[in-house]
C-alpha atoms as a PDB file:
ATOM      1  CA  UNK A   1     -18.294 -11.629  -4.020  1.00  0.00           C
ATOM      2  CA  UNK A   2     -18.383  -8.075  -4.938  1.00  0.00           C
ATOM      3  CA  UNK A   3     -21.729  -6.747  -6.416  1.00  0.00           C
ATOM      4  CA  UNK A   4     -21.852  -6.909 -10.714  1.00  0.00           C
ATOM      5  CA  UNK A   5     -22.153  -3.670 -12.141  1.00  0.00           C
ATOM      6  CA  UNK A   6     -25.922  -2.992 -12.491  1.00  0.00           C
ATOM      7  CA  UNK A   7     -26.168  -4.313  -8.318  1.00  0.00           C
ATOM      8  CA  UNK A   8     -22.796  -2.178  -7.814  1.00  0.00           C
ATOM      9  CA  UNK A   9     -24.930   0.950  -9.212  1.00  0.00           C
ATOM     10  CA  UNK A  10     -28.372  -0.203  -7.654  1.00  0.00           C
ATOM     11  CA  UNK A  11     -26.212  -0.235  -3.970  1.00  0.00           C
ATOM     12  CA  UNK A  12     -24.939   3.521  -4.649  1.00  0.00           C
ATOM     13  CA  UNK A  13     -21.302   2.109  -5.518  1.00  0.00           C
ATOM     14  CA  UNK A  14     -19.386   2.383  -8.217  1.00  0.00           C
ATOM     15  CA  UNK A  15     -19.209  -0.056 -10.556  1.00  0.00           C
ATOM     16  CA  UNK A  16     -15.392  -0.872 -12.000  1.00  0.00           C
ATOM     17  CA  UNK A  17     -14.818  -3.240 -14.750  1.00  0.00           C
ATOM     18  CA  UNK A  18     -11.148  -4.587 -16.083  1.00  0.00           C
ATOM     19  CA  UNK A  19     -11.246  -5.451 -19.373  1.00  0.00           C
ATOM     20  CA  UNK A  20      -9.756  -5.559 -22.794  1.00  0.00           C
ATOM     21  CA  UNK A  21      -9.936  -2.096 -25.096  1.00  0.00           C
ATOM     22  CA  UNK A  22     -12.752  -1.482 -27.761  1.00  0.00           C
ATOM     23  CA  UNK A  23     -12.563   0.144 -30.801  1.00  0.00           C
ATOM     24  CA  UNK A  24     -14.747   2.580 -29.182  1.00  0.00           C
ATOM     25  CA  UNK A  25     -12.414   3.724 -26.087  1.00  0.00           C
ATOM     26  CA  UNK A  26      -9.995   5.531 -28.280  1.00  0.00           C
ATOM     27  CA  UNK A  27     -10.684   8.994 -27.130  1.00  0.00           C
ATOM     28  CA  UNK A  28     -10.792   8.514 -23.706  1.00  0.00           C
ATOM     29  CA  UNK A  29      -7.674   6.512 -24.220  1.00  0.00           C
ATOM     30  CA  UNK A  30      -6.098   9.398 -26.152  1.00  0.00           C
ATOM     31  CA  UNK A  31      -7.158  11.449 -23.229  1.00  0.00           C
ATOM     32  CA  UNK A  32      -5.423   9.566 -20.651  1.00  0.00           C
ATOM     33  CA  UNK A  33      -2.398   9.608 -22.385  1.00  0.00           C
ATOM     34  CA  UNK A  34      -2.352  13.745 -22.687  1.00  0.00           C
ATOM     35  CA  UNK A  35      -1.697  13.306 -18.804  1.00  0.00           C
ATOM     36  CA  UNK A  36       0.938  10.889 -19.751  1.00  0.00           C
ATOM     37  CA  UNK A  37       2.572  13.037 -22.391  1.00  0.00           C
ATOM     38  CA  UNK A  38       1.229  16.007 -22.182  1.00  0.00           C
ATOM     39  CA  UNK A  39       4.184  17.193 -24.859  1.00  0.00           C
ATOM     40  CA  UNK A  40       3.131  14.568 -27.160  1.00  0.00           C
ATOM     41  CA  UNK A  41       2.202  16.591 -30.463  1.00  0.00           C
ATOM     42  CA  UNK A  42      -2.034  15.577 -31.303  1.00  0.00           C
ATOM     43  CA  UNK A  43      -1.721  13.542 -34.866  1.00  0.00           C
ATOM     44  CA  UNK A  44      -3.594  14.796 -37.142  1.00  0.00           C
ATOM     45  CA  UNK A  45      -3.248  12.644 -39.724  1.00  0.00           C
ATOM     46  CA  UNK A  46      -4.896   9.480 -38.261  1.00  0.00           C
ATOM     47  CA  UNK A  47      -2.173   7.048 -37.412  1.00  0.00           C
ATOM     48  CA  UNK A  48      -2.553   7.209 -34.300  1.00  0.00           C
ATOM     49  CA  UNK A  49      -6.060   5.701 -34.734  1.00  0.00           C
ATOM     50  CA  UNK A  50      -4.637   2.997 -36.845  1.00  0.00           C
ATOM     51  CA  UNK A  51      -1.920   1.934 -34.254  1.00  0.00           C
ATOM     52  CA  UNK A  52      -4.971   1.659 -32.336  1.00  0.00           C
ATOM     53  CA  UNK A  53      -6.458  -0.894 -34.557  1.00  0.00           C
ATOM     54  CA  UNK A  54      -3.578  -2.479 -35.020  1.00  0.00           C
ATOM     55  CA  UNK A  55      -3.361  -3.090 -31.173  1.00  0.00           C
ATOM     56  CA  UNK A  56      -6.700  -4.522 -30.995  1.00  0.00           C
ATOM     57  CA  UNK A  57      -6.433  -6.928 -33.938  1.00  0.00           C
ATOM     58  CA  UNK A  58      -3.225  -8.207 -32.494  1.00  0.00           C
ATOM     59  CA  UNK A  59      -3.454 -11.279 -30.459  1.00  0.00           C
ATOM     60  CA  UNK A  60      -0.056 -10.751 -28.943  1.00  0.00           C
ATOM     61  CA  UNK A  61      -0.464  -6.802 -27.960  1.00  0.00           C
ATOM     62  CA  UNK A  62      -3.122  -6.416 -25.048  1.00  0.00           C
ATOM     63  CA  UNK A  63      -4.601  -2.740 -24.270  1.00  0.00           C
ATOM     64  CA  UNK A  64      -6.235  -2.967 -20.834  1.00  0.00           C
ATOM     65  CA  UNK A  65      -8.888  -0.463 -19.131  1.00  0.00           C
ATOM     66  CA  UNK A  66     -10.550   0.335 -15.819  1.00  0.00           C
ATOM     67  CA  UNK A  67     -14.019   1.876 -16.455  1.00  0.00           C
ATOM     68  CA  UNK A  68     -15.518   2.762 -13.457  1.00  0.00           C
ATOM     69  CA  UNK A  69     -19.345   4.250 -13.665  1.00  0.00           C
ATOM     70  CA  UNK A  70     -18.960   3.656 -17.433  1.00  0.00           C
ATOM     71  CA  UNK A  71     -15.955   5.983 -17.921  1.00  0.00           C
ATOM     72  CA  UNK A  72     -12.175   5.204 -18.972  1.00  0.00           C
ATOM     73  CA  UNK A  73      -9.864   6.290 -15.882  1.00  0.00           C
ATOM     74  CA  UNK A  74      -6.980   3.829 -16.235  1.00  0.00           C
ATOM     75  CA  UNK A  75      -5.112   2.204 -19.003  1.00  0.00           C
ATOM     76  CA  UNK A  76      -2.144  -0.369 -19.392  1.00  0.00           C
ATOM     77  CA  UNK A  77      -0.105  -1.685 -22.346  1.00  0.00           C
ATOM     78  CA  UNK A  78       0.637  -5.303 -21.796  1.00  0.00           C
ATOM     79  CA  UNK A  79       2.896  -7.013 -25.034  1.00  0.00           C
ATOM     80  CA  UNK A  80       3.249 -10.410 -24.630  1.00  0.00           C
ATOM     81  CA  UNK A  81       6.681 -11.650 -26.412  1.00  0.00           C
ATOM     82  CA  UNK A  82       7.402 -14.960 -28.012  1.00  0.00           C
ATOM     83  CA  UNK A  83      10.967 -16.184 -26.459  1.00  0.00           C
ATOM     84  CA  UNK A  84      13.239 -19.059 -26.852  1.00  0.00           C
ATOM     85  CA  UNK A  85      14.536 -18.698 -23.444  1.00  0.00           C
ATOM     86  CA  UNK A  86      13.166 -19.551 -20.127  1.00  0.00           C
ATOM     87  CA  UNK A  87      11.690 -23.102 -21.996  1.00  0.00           C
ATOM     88  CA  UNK A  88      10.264 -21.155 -24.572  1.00  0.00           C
ATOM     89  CA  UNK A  89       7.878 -19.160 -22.341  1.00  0.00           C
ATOM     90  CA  UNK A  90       7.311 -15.710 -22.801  1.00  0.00           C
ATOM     91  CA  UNK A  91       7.967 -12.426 -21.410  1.00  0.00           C
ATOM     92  CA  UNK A  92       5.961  -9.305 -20.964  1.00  0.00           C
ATOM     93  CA  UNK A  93       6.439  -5.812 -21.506  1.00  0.00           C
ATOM     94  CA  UNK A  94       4.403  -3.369 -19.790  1.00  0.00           C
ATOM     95  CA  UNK A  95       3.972   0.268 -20.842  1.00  0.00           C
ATOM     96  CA  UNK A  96       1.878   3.307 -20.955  1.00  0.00           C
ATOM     97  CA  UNK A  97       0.564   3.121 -17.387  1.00  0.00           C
ATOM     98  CA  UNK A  98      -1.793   6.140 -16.452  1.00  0.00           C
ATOM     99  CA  UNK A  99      -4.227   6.505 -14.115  1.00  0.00           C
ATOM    100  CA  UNK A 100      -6.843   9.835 -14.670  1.00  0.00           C
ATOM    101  CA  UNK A 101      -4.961  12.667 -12.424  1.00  0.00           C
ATOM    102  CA  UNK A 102      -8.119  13.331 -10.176  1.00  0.00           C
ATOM    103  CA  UNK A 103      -8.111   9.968  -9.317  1.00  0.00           C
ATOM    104  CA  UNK A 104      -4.715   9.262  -8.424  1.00  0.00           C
ATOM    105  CA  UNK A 105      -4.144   7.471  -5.064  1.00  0.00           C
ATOM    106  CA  UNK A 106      -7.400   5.157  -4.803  1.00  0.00           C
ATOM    107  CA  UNK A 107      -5.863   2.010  -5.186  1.00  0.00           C
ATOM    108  CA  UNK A 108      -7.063   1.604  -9.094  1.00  0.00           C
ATOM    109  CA  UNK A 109      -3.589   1.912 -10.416  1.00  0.00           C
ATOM    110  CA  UNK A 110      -3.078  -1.274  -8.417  1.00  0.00           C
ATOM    111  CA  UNK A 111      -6.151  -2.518  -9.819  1.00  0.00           C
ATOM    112  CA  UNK A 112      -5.142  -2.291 -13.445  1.00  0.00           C
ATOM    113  CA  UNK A 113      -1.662  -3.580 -12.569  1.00  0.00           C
ATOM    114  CA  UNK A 114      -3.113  -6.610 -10.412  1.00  0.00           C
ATOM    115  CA  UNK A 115      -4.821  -7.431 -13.864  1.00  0.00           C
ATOM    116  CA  UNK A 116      -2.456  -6.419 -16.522  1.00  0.00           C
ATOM    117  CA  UNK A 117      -0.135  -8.557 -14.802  1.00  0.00           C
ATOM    118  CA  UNK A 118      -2.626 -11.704 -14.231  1.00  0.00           C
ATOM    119  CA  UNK A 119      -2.738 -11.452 -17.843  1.00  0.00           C
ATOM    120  CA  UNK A 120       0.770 -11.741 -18.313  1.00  0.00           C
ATOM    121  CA  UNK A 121       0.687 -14.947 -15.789  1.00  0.00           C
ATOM    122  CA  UNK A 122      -2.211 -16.345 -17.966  1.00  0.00           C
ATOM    123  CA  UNK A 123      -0.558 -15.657 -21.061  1.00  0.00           C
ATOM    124  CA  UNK A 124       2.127 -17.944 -19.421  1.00  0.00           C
ATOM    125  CA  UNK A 125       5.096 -14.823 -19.409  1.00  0.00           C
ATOM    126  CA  UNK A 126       7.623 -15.845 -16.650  1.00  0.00           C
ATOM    127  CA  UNK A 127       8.747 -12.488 -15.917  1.00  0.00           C
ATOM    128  CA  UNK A 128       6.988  -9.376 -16.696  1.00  0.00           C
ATOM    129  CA  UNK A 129       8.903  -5.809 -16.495  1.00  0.00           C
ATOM    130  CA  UNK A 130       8.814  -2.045 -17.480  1.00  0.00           C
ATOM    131  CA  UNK A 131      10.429   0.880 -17.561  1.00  0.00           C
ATOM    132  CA  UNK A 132       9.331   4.677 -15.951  1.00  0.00           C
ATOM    133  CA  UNK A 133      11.148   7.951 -16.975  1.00  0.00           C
ATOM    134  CA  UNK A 134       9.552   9.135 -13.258  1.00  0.00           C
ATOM    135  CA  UNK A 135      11.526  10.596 -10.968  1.00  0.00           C
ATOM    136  CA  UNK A 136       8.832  10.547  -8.332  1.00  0.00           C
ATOM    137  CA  UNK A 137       9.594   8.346  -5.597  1.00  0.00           C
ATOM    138  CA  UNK A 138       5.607   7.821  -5.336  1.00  0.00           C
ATOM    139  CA  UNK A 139       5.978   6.597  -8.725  1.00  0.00           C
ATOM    140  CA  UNK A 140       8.879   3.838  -7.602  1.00  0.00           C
ATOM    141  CA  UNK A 141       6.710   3.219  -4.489  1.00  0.00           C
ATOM    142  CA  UNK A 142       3.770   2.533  -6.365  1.00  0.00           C
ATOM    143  CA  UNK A 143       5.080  -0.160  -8.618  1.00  0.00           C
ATOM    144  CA  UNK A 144       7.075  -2.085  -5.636  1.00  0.00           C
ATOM    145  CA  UNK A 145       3.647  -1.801  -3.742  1.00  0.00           C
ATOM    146  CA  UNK A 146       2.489  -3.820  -7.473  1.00  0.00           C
ATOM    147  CA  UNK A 147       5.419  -6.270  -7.155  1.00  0.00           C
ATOM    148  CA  UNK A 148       7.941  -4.979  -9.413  1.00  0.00           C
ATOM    149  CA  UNK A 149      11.640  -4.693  -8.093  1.00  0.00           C
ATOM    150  CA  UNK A 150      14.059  -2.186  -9.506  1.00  0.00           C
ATOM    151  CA  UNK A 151      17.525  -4.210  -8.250  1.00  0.00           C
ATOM    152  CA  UNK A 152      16.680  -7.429  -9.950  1.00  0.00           C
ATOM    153  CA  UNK A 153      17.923  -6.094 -13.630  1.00  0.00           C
ATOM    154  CA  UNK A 154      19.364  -2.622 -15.134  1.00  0.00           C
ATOM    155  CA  UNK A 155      17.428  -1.362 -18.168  1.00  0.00           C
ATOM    156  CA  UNK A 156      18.846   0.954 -21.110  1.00  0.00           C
ATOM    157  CA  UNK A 157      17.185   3.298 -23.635  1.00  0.00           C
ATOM    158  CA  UNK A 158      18.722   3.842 -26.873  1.00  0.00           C
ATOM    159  CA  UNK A 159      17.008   6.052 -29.130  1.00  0.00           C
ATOM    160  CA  UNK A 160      17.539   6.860 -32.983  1.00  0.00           C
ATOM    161  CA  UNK A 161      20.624  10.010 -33.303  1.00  0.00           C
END
């Protein structure tokens, strides 16, 4: 069994932690997804705060984080969707997948995707997918090394004209 935090730090290693967002990750949230998007214009006006909060208080919408030595360096959007399909089980949606640049290639992308998708399982979703705009084969690589297969279905992307 792998040391709890406070041993994990008392041992000299570094203590990581999967676990639903708080209110009070926002910023380092909003800071991993700068390395997302780092094109995305900064809102000024507050709404992305209260998409935030509407995340949180949803019991549907899950925003996931690795903290590792108390510090946000890995995030995943997990929506759960109601579906009359499938005998009535749900699907899952993942998005906004990041990882903190510096610390890319340590295995806690597959971390945060070995949980974000146990959450899916215990939510009782019988498929989970997503989508990546990444042309990177290391991207592609990394989510088949997570389970994910890109010849099982073909996705589309409309957006508004």
């Amino acid at each position: 069994m792998p040391p709890g935090h406070a041993e994990a730090r008392r041992l000299g290693y570094a203590a990581e932690m999967f676990r639903a967002a708080r209110s009070d990750d926002f910023e380092q949230i909003i800071r991993l997804y700068r390395q997302l998007n780092p094109d995305d214009p900064v809102l000024r006006d507050g709404s992305d705060a209260t998409a935030f909060e509407q995340i949180l208080g949803s019991t549907a919408l899950h925003l996931f984080v690795l903290e590792l030595d108390g510090v946000v360096v890995a995030t995943t959007y997990l929506n759960v969707i109601p579906n009359l399909t499938r005998s009535a089980s749900p699907y899952a949606v993942i998005e906004n997948v990041v990882v903190e640049e510096s610390r890319r290639g340590t295995g806690l992308g597959r971390q945060i995707m070995a949980g974000t998708l146990q959450a899916a399982w215990d939510a009782g979703c019988y498929k989970a997918m997503l989508m990546t705009g990444s042309r990177n084969p290391a991207t592609h690589a990394f989510y088949r090394a997570c389970g994910f297969s890109a010849d099982v279905k073909t996705a589309y992307l409309a957006r508004p004209s």
